[in-house]
C-alpha atoms as a PDB file:
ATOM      1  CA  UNK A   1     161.159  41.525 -17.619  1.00  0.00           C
ATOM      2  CA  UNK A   2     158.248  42.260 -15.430  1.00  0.00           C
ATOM      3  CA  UNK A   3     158.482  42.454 -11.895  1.00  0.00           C
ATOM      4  CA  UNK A   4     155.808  40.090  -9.784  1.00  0.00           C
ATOM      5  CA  UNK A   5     157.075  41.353  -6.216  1.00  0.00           C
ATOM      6  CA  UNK A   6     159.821  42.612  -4.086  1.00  0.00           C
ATOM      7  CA  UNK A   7     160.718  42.074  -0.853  1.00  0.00           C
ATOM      8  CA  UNK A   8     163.579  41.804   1.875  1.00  0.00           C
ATOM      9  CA  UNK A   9     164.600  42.196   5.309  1.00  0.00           C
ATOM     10  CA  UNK A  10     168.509  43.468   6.451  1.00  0.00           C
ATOM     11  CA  UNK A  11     170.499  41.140   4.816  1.00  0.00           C
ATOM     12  CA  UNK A  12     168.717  39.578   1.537  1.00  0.00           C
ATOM     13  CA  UNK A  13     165.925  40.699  -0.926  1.00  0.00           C
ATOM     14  CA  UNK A  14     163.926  38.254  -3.056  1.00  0.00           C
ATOM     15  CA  UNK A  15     162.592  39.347  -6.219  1.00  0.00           C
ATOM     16  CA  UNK A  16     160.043  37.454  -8.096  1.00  0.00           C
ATOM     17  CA  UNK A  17     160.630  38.541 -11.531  1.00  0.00           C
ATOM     18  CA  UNK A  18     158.941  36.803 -15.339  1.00  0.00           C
ATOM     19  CA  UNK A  19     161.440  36.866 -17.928  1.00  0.00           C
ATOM     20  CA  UNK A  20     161.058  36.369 -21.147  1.00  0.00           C
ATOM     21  CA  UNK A  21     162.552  33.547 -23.087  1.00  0.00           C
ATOM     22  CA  UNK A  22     164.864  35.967 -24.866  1.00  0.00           C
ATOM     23  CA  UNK A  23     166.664  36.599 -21.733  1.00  0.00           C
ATOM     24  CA  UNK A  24     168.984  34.820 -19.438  1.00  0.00           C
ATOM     25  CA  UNK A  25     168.442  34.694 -15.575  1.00  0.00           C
ATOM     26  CA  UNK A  26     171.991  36.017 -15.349  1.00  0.00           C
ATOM     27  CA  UNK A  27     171.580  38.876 -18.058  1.00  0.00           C
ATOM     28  CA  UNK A  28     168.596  39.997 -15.992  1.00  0.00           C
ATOM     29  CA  UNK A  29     170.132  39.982 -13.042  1.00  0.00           C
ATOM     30  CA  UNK A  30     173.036  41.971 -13.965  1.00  0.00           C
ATOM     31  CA  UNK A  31     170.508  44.565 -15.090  1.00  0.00           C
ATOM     32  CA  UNK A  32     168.481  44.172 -12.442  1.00  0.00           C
ATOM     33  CA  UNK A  33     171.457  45.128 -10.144  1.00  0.00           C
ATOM     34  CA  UNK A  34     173.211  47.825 -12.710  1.00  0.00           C
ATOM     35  CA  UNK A  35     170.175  49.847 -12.943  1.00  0.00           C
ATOM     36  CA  UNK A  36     169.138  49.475  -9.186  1.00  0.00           C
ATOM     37  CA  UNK A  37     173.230  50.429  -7.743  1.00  0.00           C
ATOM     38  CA  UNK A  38     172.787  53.531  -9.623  1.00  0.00           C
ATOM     39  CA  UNK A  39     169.420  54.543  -8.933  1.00  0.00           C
ATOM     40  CA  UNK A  40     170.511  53.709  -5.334  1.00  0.00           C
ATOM     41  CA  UNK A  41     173.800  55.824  -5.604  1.00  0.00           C
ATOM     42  CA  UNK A  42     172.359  58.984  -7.403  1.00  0.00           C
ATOM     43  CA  UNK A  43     169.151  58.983  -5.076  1.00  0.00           C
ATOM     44  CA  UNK A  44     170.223  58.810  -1.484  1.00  0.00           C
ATOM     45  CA  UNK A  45     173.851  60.784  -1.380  1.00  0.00           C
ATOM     46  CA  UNK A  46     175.349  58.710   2.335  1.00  0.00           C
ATOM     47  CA  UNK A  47     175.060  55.815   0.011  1.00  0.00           C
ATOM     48  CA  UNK A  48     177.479  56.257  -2.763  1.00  0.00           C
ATOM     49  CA  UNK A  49     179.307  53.384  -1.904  1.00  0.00           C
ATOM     50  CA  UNK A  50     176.427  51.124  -2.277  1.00  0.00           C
ATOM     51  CA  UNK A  51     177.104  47.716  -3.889  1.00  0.00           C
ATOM     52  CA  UNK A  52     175.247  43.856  -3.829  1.00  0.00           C
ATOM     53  CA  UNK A  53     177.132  41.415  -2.834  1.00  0.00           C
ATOM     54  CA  UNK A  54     178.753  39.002  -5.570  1.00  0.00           C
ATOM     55  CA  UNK A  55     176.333  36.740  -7.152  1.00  0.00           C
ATOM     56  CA  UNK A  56     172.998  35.824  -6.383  1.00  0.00           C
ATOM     57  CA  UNK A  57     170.478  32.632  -6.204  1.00  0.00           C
ATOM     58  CA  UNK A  58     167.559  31.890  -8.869  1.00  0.00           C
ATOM     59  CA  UNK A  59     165.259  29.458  -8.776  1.00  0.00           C
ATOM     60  CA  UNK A  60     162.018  28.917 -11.224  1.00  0.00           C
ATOM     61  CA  UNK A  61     158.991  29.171 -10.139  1.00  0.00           C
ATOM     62  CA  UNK A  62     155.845  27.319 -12.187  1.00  0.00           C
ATOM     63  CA  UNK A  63     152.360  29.316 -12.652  1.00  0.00           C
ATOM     64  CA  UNK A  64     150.788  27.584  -9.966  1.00  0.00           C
ATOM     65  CA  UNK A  65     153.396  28.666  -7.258  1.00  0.00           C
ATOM     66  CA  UNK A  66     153.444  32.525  -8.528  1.00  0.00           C
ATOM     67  CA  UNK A  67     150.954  33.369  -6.002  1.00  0.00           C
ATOM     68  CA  UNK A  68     152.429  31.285  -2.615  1.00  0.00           C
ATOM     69  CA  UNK A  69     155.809  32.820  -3.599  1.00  0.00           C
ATOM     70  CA  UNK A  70     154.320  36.611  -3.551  1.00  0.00           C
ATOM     71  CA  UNK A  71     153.295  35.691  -0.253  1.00  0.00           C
ATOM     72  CA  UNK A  72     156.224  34.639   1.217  1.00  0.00           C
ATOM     73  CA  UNK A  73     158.169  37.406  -0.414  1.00  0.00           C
ATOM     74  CA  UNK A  74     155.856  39.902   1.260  1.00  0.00           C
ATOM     75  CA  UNK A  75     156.032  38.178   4.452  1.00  0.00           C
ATOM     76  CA  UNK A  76     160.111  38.329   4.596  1.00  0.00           C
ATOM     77  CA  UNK A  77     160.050  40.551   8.396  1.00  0.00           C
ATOM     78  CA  UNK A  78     157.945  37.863   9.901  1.00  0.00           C
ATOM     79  CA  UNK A  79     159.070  34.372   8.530  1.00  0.00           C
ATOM     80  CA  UNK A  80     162.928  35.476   9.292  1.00  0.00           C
ATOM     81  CA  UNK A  81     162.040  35.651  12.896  1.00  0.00           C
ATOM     82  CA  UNK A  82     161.243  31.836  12.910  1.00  0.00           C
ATOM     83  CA  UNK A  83     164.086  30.787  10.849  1.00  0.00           C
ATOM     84  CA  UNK A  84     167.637  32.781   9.474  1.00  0.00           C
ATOM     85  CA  UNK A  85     168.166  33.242   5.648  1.00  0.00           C
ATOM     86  CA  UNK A  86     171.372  30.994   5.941  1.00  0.00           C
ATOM     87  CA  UNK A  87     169.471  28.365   7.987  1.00  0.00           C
ATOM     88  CA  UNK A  88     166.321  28.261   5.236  1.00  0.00           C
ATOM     89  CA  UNK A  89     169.011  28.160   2.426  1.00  0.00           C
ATOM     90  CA  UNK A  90     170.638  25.408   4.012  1.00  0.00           C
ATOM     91  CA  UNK A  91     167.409  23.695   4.522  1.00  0.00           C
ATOM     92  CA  UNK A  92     165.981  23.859   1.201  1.00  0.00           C
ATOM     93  CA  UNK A  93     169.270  22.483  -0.635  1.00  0.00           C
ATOM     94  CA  UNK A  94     169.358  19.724   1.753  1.00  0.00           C
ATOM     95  CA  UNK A  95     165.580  19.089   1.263  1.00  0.00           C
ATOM     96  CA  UNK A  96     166.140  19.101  -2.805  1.00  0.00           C
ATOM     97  CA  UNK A  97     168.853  16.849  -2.222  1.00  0.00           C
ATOM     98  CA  UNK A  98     172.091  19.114  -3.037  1.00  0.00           C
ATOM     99  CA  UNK A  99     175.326  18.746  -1.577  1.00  0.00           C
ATOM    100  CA  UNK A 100     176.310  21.586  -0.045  1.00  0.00           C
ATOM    101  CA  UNK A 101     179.865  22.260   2.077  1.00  0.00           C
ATOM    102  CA  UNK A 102     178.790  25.302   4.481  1.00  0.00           C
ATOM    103  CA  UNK A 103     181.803  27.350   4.802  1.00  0.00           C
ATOM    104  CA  UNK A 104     181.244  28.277   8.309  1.00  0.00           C
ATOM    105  CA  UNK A 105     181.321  24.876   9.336  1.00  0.00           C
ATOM    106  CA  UNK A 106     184.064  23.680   7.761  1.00  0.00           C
END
């Protein structure tokens, strides 16, 4: 897999990855977080308890929108201070038209 960008702010990251066809989203996420907990762990010592969170979102991406997503990955700080992660999740799955039962609502 080849990494196209990186970004986060506090709570979330967003990685904009191209995988080959040989490998599932899931597979490469599992290495993705493997390999990062333990560089994580054995690099910075007050954070041996490290861990993600359980699962993760992925969504495809077509050639044409590689380069608006690296924008808006490198612009995490900013956009979040219009709009929450939870509230631009929510958003998008409504916009796509899935049903979604928020939790924290309930």
């Amino acid at each position: 897999m080849k990494t196209l960008a990186i970004g986060g702010v506090a709570d979330h990251v967003h990685v904009l990855l191209s995988l080959p066809a040989t490998l599932s989203v899931a597979k490469a996420m599992q290495l993705l977080k493997g390999n990062s907990s333990k560089w994580i762990r054995e690099t910075f010592p007050k954070m041996r308890s490290f861990a993600w969170q359980e699962g993760d979102g992925a969504f495809s991406v077509s050639v044409s929108g590689v380069e608006a997503t690296v924008a808006y990955i490198r612009n995490q700080a900013r956009h979040h201070r219009k709009r929450s992660f939870r509230e631009e999740v929510l958003a998008m799955l409504k916009k796509h038209g899935f049903e979604y039962e928020d939790p924290l609502l309930a």
